[in-house]
C-alpha atoms as a PDB file:
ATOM      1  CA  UNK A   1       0.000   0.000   0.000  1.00  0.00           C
ATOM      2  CA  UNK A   2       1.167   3.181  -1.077  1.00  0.00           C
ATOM      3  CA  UNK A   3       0.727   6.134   2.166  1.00  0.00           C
ATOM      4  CA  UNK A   4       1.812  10.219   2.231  1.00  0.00           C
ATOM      5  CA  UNK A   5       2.939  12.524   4.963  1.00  0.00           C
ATOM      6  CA  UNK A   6       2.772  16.223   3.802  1.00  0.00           C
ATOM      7  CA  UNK A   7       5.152  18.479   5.256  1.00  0.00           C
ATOM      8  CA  UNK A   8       7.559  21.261   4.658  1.00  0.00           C
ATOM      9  CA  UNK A   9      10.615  18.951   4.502  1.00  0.00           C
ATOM     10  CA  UNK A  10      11.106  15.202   3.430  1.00  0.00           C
ATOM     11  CA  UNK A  11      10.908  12.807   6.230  1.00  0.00           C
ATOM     12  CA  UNK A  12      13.725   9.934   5.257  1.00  0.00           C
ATOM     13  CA  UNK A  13      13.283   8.310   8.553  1.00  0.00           C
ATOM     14  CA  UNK A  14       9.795   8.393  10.220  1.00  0.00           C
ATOM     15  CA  UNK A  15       9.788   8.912  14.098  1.00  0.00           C
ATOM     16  CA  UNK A  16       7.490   8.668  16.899  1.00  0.00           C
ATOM     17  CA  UNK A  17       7.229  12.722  17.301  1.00  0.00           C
ATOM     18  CA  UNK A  18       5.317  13.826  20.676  1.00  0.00           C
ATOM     19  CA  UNK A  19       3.341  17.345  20.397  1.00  0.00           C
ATOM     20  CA  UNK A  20       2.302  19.691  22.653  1.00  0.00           C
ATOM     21  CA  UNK A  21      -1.039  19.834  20.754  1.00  0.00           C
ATOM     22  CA  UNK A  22      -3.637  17.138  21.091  1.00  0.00           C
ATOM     23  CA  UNK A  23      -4.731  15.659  18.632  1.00  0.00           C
ATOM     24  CA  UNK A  24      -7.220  13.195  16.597  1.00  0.00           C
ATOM     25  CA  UNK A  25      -5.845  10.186  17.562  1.00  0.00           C
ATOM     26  CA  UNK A  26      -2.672  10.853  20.069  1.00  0.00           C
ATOM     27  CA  UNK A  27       0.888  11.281  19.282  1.00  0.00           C
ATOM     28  CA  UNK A  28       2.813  10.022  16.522  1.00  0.00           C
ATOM     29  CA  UNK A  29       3.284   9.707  13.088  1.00  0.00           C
ATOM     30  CA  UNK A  30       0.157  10.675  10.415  1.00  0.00           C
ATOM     31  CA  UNK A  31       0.634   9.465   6.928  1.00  0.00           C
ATOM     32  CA  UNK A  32      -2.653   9.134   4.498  1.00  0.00           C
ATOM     33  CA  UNK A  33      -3.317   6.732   1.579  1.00  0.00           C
ATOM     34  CA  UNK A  34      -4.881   9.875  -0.073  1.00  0.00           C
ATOM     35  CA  UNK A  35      -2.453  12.191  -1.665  1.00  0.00           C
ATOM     36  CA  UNK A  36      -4.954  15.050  -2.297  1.00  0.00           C
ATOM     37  CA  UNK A  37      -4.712  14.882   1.764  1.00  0.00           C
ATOM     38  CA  UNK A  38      -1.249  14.668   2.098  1.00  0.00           C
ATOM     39  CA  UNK A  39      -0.869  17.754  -0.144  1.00  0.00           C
ATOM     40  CA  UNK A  40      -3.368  20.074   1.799  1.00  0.00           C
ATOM     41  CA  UNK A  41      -1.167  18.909   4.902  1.00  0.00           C
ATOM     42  CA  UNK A  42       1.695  20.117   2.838  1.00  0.00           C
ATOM     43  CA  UNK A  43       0.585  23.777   2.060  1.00  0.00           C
ATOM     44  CA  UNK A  44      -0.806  23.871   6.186  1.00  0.00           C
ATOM     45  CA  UNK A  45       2.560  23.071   7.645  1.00  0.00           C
ATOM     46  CA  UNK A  46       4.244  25.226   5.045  1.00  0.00           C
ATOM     47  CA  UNK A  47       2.268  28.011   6.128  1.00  0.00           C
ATOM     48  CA  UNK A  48       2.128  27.283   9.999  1.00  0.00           C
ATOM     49  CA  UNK A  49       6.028  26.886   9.495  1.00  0.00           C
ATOM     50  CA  UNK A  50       6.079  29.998   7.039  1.00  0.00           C
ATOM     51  CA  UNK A  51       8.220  27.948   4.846  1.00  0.00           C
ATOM     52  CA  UNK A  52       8.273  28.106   0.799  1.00  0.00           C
ATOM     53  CA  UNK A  53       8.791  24.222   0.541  1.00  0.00           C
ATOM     54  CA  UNK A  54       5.455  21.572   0.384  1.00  0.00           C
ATOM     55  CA  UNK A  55       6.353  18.056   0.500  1.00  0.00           C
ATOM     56  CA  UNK A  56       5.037  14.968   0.248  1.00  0.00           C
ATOM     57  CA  UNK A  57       6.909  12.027   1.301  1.00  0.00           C
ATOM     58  CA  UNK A  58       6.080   8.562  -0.583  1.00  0.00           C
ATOM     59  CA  UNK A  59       5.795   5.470   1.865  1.00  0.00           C
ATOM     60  CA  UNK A  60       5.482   1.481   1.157  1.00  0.00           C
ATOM     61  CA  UNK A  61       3.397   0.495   3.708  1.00  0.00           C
ATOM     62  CA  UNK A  62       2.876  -3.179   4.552  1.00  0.00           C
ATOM     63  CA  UNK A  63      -0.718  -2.897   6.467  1.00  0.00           C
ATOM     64  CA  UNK A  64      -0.969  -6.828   6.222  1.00  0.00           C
ATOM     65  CA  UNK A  65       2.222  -7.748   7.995  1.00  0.00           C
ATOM     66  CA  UNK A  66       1.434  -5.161  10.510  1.00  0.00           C
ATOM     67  CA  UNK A  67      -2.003  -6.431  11.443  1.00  0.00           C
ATOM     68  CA  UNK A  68      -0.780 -10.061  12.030  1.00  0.00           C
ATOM     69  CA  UNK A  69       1.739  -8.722  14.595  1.00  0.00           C
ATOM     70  CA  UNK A  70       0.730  -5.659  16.427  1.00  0.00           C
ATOM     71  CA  UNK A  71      -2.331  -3.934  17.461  1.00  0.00           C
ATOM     72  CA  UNK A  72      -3.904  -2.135  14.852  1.00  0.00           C
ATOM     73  CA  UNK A  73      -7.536  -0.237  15.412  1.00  0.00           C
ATOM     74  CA  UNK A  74      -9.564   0.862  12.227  1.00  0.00           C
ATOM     75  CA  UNK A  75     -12.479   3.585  12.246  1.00  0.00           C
ATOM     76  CA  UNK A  76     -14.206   2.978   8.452  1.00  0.00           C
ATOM     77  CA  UNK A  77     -16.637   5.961   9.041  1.00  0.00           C
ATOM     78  CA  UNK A  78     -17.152   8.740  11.489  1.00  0.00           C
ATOM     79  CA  UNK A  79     -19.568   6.644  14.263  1.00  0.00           C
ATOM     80  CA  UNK A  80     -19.782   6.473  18.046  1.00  0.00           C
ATOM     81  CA  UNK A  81     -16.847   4.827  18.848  1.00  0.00           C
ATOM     82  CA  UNK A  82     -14.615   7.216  16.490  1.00  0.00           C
ATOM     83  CA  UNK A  83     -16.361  10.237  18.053  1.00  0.00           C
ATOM     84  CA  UNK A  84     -15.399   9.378  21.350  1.00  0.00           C
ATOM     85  CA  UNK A  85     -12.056   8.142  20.616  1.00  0.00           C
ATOM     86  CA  UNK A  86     -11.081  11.567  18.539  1.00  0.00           C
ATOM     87  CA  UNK A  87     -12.664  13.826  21.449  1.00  0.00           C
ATOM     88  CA  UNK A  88     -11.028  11.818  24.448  1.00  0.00           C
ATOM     89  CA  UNK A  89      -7.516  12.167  22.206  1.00  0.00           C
ATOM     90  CA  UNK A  90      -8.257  16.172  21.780  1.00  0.00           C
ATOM     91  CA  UNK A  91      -9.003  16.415  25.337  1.00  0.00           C
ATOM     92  CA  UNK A  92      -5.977  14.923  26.510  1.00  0.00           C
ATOM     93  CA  UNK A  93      -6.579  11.339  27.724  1.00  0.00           C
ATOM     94  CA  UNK A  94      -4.438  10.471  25.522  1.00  0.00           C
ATOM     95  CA  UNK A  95      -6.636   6.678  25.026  1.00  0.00           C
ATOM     96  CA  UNK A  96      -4.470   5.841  22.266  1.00  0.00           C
ATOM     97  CA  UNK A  97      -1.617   4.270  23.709  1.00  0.00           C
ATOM     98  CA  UNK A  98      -3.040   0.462  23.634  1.00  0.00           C
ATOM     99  CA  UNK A  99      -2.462   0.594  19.502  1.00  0.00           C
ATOM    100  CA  UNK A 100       0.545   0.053  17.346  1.00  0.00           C
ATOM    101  CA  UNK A 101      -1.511   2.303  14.518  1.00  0.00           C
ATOM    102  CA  UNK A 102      -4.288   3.678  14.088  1.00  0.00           C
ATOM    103  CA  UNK A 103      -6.423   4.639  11.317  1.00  0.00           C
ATOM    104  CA  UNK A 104      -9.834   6.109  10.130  1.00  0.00           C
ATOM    105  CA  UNK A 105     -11.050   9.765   8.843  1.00  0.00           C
ATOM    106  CA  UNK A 106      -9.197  12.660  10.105  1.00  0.00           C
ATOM    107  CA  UNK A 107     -11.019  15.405  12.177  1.00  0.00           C
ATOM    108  CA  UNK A 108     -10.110  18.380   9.634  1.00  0.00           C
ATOM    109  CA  UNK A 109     -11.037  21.840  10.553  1.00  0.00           C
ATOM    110  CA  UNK A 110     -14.737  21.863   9.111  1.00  0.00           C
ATOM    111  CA  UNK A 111     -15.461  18.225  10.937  1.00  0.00           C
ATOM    112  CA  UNK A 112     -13.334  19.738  14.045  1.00  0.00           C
ATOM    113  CA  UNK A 113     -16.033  22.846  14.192  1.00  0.00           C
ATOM    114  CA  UNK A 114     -19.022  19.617  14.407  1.00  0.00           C
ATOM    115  CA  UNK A 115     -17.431  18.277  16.903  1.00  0.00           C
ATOM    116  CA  UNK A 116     -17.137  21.358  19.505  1.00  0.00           C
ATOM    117  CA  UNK A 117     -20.324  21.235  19.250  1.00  0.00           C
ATOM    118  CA  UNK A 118     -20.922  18.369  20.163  1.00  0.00           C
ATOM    119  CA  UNK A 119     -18.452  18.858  22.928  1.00  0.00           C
ATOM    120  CA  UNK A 120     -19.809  22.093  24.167  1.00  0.00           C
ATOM    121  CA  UNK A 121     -23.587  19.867  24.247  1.00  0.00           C
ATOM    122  CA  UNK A 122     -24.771  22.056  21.474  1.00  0.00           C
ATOM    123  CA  UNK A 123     -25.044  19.085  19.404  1.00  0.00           C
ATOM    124  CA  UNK A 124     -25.955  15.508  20.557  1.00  0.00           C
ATOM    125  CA  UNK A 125     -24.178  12.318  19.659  1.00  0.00           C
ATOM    126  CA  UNK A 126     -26.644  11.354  16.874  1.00  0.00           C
ATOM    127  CA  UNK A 127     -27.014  15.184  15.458  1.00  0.00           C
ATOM    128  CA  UNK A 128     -22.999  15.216  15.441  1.00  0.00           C
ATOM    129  CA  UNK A 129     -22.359  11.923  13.653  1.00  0.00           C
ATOM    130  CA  UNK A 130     -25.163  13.153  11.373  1.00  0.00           C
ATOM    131  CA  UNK A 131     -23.575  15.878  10.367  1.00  0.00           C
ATOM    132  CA  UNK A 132     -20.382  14.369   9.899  1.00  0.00           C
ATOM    133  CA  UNK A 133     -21.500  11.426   7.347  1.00  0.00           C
ATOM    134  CA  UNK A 134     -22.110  14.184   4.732  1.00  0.00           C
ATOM    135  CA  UNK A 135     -18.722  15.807   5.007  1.00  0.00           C
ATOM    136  CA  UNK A 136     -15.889  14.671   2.795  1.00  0.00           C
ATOM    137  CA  UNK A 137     -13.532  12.859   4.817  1.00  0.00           C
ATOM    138  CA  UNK A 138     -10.273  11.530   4.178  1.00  0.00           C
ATOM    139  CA  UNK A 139      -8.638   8.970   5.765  1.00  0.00           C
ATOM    140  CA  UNK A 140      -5.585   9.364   8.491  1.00  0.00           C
ATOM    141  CA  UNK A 141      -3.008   6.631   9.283  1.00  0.00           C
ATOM    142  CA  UNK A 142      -0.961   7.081  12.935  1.00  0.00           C
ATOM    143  CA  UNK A 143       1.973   5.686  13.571  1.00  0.00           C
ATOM    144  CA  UNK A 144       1.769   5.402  16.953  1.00  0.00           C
ATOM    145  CA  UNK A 145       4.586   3.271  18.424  1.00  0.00           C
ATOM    146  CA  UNK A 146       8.029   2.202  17.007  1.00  0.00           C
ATOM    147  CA  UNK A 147       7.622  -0.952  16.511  1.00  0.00           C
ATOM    148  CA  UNK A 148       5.127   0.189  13.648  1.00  0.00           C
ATOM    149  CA  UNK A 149       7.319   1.950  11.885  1.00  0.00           C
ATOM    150  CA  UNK A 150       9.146  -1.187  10.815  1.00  0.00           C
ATOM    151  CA  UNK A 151       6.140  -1.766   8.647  1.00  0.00           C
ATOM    152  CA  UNK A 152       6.489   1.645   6.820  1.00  0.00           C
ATOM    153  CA  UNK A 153       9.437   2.013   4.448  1.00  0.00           C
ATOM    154  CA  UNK A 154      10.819   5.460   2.466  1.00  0.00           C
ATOM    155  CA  UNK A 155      10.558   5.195  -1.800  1.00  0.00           C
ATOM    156  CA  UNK A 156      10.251   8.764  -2.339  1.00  0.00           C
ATOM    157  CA  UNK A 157       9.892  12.383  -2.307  1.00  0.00           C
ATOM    158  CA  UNK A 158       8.435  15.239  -4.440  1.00  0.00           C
ATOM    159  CA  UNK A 159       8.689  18.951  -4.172  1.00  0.00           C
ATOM    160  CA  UNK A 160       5.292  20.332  -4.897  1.00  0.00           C
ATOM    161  CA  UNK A 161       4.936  22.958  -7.504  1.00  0.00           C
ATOM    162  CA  UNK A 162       3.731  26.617  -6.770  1.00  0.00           C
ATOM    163  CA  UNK A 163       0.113  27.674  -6.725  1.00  0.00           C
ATOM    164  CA  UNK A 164      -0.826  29.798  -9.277  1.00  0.00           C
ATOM    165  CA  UNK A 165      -3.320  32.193  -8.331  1.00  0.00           C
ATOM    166  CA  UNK A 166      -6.227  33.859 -10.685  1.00  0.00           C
END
C-alpha cells in the first residue's frame, strides 16, 4: 500500500514525534493513503512553518504484515466509537496508547467545528455523527509506536509545484 505525509521537509526516517497539541488520535506519526490529503497537509505546515517548501513524502506500507503482529484499530466511518475516541484524544486522555496504529477519517477543521459542538452539548451524539457522514472525509493513518514503523518504508519524495493564483 502506497501512504503520504505532507510536510515542509522530506521525512527519510519516520519517528514517533510527541506534540504539545492534542490531537485526533494521540501522538505520533500521520501518513494518508490519499495524496490530495497529504498535499493540503503540505501547504498547512508550510504556512504554519512559514516555509516556501510543500512536501510529500512517498511510503510502502505493509498494512498486512502489521495487522498479524501488532495492534492495529480501524475507524471505516465517522460513528460512536470514532467520536469518542477523537474527542477523548483532543481532550488529553491520551486513550491511544493500547495501539501500534491507528487509522480512520481525520477530524479536519470543518469536521473539528461539528465536533465542539458536540463537545460544548450544542449538538448531541446522533445530530454530530449526522452531520459528519455528509462531510468529505479523508482517511488518516498514525503511527503510533516504534515498533510500527518497521512496517512503513521510504521510496520517495516530491517537491510540490507553486500555486498559481487567478
Amino acid at each position: 500500500m502506497i501512504i503520504y505525509h505532507g510536510s515542509d521537509v522530506f521525512i527519510k526516517h519516520p519517528k514517533i514525534v510527541n506534540s504539545d497539541r492534542y490531537l485526533d488520535f494521540g501522538v505520533g506519526f500521520y501518513t494518508t493513503s490519499n495524496r490530495e490529503q497529504a498535499e493540503r497537509w503540505a501547504w498547512k505546515v508550510s504556512s504554519r512553518n512559514n516555509s516556501s517548501k510543500q512536501i510529500i513524502s512517498v511510503y510502502n506500507f505493509d498494512l498486512s504484515g502489521l495487522k498479524d503482529n501488532l495492534k492495529f484499530i480501524e475507524y471505516v466511518e465517522p460513528d460512536g466509537v470514532w467520536l469518542d475516541f477523537v474527542v477523548a484524544n483532543r481532550s488529553g486522555k491520551v486513550i491511544s496508547k493500547k495501539y501500534d496504529l491507528i487509522s480512520g477519517p481525520v477530524a479536519d477543521d470543518n469536521v473539528y467545528l461539528t465536533i465542539k459542538l458536540f463537545e460544548s452539548g450544542v449538538l448531541n451524539k446522533d445530530e454530530t455523527i449526522k452531520r459528519l457522514k455528509i462531510e468529505k472525509l479523508y482517511n488518516q493513518i498514525l503511527f503510533h509506536s516504534i515498533e510500527s514503523l518497521e512496517y512503513c518504508s521510504f521510496d520517495h519524495y516530491e517537491i510540490l509545484p507553486e500555486k498559481i493564483n487567478g
